[in-house]
C-alpha atoms as a PDB file:
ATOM      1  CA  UNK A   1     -86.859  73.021  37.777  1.00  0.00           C
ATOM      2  CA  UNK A   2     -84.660  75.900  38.651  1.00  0.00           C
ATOM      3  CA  UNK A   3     -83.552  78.244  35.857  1.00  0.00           C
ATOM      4  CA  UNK A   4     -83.477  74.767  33.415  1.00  0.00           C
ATOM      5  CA  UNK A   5     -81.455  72.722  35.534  1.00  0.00           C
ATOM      6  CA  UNK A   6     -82.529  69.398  36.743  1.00  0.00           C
ATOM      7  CA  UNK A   7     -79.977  67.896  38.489  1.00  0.00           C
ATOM      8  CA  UNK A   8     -76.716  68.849  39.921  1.00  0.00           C
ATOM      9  CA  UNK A   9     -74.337  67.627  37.367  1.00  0.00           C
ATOM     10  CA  UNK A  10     -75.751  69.529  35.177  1.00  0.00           C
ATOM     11  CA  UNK A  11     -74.378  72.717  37.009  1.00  0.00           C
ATOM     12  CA  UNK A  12     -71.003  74.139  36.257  1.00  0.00           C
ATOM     13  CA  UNK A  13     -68.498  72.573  38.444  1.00  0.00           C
ATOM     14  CA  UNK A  14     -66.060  75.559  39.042  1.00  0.00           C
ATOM     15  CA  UNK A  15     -68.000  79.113  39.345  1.00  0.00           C
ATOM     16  CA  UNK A  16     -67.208  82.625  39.843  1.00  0.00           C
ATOM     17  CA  UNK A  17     -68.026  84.282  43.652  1.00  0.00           C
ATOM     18  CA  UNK A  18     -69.422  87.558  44.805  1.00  0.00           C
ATOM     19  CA  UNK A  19     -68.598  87.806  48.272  1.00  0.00           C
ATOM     20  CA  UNK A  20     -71.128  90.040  50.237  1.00  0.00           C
ATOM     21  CA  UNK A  21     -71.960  89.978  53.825  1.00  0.00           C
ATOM     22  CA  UNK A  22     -75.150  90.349  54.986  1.00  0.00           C
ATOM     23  CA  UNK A  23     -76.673  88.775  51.966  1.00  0.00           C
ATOM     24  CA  UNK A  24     -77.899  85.590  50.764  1.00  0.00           C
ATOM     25  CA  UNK A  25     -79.627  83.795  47.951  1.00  0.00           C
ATOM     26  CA  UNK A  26     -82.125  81.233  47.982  1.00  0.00           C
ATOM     27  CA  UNK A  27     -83.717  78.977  45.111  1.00  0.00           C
ATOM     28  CA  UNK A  28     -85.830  80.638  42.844  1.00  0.00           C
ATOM     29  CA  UNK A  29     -85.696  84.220  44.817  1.00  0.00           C
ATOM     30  CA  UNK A  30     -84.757  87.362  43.174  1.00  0.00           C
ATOM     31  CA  UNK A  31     -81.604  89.103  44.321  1.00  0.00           C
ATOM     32  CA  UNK A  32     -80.965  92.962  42.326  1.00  0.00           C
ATOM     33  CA  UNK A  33     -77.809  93.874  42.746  1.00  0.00           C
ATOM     34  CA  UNK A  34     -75.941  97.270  42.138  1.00  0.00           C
ATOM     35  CA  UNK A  35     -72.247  95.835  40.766  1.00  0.00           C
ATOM     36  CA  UNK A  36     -69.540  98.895  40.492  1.00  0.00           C
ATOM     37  CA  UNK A  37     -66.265  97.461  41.353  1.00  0.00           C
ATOM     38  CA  UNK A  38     -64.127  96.659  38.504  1.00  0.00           C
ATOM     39  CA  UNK A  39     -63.360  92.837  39.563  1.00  0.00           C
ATOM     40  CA  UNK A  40     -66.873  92.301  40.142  1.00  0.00           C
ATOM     41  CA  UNK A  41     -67.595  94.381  36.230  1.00  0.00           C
ATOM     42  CA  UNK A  42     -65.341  91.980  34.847  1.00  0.00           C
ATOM     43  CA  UNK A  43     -67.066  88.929  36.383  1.00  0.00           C
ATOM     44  CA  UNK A  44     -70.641  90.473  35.151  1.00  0.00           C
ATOM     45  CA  UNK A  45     -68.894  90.129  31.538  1.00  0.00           C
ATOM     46  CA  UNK A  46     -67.490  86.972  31.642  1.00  0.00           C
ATOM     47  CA  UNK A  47     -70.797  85.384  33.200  1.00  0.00           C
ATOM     48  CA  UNK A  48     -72.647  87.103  30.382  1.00  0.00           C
ATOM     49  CA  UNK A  49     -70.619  85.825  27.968  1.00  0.00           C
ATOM     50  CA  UNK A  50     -71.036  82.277  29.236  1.00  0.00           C
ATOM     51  CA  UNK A  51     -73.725  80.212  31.353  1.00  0.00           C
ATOM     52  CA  UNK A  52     -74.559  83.901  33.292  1.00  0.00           C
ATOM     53  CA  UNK A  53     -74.176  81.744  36.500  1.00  0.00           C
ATOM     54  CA  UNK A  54     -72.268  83.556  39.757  1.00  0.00           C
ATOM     55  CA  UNK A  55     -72.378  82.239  42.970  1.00  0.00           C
ATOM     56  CA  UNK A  56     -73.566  84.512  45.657  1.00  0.00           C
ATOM     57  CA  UNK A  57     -71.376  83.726  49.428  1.00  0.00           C
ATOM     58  CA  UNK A  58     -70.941  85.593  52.682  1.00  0.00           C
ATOM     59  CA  UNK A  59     -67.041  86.270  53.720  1.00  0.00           C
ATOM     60  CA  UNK A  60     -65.943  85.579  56.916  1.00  0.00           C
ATOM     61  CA  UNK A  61     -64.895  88.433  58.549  1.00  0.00           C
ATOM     62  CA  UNK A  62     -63.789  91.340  56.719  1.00  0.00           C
ATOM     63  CA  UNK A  63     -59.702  91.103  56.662  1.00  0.00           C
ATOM     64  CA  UNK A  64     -57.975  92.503  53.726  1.00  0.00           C
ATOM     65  CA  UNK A  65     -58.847  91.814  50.123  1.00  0.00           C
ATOM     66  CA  UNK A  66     -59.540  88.114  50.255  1.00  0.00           C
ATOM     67  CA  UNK A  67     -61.571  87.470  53.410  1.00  0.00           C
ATOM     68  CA  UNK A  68     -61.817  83.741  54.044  1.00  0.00           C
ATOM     69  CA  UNK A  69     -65.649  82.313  52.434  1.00  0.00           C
ATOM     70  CA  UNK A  70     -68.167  81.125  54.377  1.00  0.00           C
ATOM     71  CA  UNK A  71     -68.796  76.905  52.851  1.00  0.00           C
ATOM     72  CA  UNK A  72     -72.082  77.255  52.029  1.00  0.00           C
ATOM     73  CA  UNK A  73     -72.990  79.801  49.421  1.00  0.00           C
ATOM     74  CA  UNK A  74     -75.931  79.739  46.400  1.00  0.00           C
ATOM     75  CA  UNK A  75     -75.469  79.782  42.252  1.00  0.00           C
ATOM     76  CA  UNK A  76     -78.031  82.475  40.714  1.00  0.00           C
ATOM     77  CA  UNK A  77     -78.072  82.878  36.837  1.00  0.00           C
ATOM     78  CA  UNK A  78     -78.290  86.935  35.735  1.00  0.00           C
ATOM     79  CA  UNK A  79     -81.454  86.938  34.715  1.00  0.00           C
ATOM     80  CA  UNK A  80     -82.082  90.866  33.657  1.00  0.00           C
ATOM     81  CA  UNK A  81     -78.981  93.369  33.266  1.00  0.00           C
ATOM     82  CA  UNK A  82     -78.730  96.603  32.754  1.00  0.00           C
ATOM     83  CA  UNK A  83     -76.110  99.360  32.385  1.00  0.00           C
ATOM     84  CA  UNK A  84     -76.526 102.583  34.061  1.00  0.00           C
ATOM     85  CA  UNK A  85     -74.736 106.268  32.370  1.00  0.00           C
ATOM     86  CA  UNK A  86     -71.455 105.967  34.583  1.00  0.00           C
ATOM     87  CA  UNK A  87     -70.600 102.284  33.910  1.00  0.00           C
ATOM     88  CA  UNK A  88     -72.838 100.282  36.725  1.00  0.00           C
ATOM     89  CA  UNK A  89     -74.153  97.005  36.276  1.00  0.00           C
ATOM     90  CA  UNK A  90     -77.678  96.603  37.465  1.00  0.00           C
ATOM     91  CA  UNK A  91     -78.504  93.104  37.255  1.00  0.00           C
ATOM     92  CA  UNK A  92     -81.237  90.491  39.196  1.00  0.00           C
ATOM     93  CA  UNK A  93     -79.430  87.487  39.889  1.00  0.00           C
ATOM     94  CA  UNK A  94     -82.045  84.498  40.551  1.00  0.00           C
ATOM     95  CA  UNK A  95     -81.455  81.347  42.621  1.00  0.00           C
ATOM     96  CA  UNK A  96     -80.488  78.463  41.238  1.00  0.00           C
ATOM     97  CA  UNK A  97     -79.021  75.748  44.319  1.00  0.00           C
ATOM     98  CA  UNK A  98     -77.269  76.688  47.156  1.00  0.00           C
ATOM     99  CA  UNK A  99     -73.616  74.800  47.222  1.00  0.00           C
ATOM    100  CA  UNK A 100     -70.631  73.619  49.265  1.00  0.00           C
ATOM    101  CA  UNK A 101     -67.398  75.283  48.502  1.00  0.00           C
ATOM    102  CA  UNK A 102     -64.951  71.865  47.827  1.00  0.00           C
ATOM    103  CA  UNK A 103     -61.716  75.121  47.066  1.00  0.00           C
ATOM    104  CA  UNK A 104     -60.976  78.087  46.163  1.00  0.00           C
ATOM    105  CA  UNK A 105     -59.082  77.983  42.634  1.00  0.00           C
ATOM    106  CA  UNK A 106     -56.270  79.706  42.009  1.00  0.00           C
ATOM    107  CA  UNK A 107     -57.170  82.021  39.093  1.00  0.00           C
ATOM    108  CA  UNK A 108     -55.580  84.812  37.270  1.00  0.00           C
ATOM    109  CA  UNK A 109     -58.888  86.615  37.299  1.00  0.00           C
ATOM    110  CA  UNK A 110     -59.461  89.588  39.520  1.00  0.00           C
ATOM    111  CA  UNK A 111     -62.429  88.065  41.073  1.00  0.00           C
ATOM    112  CA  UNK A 112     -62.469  84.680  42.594  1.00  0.00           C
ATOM    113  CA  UNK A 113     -63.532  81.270  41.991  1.00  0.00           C
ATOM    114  CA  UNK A 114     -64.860  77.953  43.748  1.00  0.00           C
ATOM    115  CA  UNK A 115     -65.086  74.097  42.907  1.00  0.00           C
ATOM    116  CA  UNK A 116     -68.835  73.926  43.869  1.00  0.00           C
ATOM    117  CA  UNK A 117     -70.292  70.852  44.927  1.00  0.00           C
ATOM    118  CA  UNK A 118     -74.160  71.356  44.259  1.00  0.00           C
ATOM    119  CA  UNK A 119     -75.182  67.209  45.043  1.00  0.00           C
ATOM    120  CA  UNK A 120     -76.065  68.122  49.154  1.00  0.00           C
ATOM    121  CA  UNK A 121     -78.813  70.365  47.959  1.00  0.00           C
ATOM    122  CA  UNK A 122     -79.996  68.893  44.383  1.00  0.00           C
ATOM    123  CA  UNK A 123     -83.767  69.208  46.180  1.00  0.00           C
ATOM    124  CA  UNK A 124     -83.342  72.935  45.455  1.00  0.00           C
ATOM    125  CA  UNK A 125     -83.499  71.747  41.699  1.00  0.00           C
ATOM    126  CA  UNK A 126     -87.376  71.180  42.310  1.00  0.00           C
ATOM    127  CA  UNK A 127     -90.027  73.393  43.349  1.00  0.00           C
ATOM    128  CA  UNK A 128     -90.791  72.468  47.098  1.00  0.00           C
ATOM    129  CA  UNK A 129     -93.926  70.796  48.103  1.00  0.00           C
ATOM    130  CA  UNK A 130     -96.960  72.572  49.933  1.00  0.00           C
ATOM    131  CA  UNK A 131     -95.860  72.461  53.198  1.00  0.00           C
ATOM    132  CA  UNK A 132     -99.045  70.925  55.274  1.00  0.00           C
ATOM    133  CA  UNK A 133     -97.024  71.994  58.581  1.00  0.00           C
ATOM    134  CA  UNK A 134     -96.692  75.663  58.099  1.00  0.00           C
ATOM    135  CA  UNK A 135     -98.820  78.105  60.026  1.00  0.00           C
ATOM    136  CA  UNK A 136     -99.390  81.164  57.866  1.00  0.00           C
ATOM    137  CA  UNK A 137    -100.741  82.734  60.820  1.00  0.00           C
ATOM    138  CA  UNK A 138     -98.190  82.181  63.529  1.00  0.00           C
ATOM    139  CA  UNK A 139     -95.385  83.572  61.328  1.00  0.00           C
ATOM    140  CA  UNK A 140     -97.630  86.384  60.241  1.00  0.00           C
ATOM    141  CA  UNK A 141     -98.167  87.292  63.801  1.00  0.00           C
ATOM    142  CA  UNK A 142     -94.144  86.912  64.837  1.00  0.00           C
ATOM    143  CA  UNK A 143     -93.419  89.542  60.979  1.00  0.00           C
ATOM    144  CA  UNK A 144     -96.087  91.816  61.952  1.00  0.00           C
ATOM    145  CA  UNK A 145     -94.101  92.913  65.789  1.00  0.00           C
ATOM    146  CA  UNK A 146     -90.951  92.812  63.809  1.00  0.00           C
ATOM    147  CA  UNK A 147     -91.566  95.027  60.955  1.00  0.00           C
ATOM    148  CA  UNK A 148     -93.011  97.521  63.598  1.00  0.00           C
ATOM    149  CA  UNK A 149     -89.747  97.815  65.567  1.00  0.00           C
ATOM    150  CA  UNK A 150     -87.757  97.892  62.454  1.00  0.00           C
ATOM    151  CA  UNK A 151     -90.020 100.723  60.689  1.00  0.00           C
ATOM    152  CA  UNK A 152     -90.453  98.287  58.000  1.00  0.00           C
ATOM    153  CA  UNK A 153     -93.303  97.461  55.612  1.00  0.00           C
ATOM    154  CA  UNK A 154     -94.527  94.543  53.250  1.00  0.00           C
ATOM    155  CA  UNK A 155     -97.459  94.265  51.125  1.00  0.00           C
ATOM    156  CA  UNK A 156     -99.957  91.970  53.858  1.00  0.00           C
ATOM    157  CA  UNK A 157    -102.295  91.519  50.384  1.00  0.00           C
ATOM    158  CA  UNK A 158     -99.552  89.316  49.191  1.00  0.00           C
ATOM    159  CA  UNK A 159     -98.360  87.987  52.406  1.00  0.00           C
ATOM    160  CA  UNK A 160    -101.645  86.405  52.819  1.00  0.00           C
ATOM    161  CA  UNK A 161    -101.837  84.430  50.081  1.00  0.00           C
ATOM    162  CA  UNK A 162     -98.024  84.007  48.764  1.00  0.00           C
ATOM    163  CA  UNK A 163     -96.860  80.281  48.112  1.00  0.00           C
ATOM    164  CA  UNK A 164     -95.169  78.884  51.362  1.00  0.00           C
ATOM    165  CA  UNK A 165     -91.402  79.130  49.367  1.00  0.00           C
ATOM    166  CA  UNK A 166     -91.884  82.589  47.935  1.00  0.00           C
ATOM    167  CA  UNK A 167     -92.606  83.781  50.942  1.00  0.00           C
ATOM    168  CA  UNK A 168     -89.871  82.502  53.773  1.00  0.00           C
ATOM    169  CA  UNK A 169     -87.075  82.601  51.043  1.00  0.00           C
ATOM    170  CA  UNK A 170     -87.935  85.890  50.161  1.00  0.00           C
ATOM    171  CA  UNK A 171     -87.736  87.341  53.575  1.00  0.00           C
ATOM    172  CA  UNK A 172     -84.878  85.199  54.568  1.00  0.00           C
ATOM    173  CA  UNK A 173     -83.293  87.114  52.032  1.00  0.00           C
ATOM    174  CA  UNK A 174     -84.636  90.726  52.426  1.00  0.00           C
ATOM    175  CA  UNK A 175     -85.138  91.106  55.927  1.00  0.00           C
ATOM    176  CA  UNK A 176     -81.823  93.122  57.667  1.00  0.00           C
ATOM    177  CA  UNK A 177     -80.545  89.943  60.117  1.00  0.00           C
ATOM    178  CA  UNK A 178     -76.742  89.808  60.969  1.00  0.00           C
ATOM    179  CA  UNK A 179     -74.355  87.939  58.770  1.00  0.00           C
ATOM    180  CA  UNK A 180     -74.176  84.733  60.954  1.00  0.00           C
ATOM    181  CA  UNK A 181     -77.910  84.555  61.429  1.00  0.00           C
ATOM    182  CA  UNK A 182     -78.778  84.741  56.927  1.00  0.00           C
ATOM    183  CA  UNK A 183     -75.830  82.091  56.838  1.00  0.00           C
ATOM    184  CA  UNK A 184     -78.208  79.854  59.147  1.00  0.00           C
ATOM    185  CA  UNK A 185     -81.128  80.546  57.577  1.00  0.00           C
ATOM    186  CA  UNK A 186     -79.575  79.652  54.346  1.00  0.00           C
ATOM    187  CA  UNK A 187     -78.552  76.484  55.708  1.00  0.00           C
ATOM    188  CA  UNK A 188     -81.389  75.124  56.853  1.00  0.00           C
ATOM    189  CA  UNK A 189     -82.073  71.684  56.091  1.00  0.00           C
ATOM    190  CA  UNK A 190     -85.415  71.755  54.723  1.00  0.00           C
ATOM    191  CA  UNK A 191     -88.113  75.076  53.861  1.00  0.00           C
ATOM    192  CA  UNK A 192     -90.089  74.082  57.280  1.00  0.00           C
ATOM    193  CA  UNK A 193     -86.696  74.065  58.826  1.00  0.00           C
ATOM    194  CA  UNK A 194     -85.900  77.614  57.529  1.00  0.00           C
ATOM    195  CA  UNK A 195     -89.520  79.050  58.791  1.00  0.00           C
ATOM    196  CA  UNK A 196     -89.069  77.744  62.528  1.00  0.00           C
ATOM    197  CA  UNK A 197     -85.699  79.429  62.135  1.00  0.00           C
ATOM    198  CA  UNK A 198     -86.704  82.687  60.966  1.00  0.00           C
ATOM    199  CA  UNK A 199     -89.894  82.926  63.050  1.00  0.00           C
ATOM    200  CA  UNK A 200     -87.750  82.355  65.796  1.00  0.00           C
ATOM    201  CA  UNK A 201     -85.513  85.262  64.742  1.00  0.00           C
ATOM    202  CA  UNK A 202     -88.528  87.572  64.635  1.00  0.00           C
ATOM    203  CA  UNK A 203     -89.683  86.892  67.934  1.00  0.00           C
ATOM    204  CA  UNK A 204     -85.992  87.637  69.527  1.00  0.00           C
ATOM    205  CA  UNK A 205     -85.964  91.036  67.517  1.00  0.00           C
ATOM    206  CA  UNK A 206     -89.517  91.798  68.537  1.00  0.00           C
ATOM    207  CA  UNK A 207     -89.041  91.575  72.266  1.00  0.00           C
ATOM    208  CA  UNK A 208     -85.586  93.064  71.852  1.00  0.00           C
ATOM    209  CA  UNK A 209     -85.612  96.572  74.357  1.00  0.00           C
ATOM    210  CA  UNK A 210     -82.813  98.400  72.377  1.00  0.00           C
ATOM    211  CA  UNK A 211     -83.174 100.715  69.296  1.00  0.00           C
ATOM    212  CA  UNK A 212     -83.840  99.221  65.758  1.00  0.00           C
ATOM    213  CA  UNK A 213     -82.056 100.936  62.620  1.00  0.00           C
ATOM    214  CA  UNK A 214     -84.716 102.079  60.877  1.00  0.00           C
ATOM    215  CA  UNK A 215     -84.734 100.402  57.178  1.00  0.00           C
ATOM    216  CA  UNK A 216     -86.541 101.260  54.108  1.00  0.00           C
ATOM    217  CA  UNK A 217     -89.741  99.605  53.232  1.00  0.00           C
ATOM    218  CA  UNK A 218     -89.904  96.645  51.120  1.00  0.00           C
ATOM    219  CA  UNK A 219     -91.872  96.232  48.559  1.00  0.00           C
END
């Protein structure tokens, strides 16, 4: 069960977006977020006022104001808030079910909205099972090059012996891949499906000659 929701009609049809490239959301992870424009403000009130359930998509591209939406996004419900001295939200947004965008609405809000069909991805309603096919190892091998070129860091105490799901969603999420590469990996068909994927993606980055951007290290 994800955030009390059992199946997908039991989701809002029409939700609120954040667009934000680069980022993604996955069931059950933990997304904080650092919310300071005004549109996005008066989104954080409305939610809160209501169901506290945003959508989290990529755009396309970054043209203008209203950059066309990527069609597969994820519903998170606010889950802590805060408010900081000069008028920031701080809030954690956690995964609920990723969704297809069916249209944009047309709203007099300043932020926009989406008819959402969850039904393609109701599985992400329920915990996932074990996964009997996933080699902790080999992925631990293909993170630990990675994180080296990247001048990252993760806590190996818990990587050893994190669920399968915590784990790949979580660094789906966190680690610093391009747009078009977290759209695939939030796409993936199944959790097994996702780990090939991103343990693929390690190795390319690994064995990639040119300079990494160093990021900060994760906790």
């Amino acid at each position: 069960m994800a955030q009390g929701y059992i199946k997908a009609f039991e989701l809002p049809q029409v939700i609120p977006v954040f667009p934000l490239p680069g980022s993604i959301l996955l069931a059950r992870g933990q997304l904080p977020l650092n919310i300071f424009e005004p549109r996005y403000l008066n989104m954080i009130d409305d939610a809160m006022s209501g169901d506290r359930v945003i959508g989290l998509i990529q755009p396309q591209g970054s043209a203008g104001q209203k950059p066309r939406l990527t069609r597969v996004g994820c519903a998170g419900k606010i889950t802590s808030f805060a408010e900081t001295s000069d008028g920031r939200y701080l809030i954690t947004l956690t995964g609920i079910c990723r969704f297809a965008v069916l249209n944009e609405i047309q709203v007099k809000t300043p932020y926009r909205q989406v008819r959402a069909d969850f039904h393609p991805y109701e599985t992400d309603l329920q915990a996932s099972d074990p996964m009997e096919a996933f080699d902790r190892n080999d992925f631990l091998l293909a993170l630990r090059p990675y994180l080296e070129h990247r001048g990252l860091q993760v806590d190996w105490t818990v990587a050893d012996v994190a669920p399968p799901e915590a784990l790949i969603n979580s660094l789906a999420m966190a680690l610093p891949f391009d747009p078009p590469e977290k759209q695939a990996l939030l796409e993936a068909d199944t959790l097994l499906a996702r780990a090939e994927a991103l343990t693929a993606l390690l190795h390319i980055d690994a064995n990639d000659p040119g300079d990494a951007d160093d990021g900060p290290a994760m906790q």
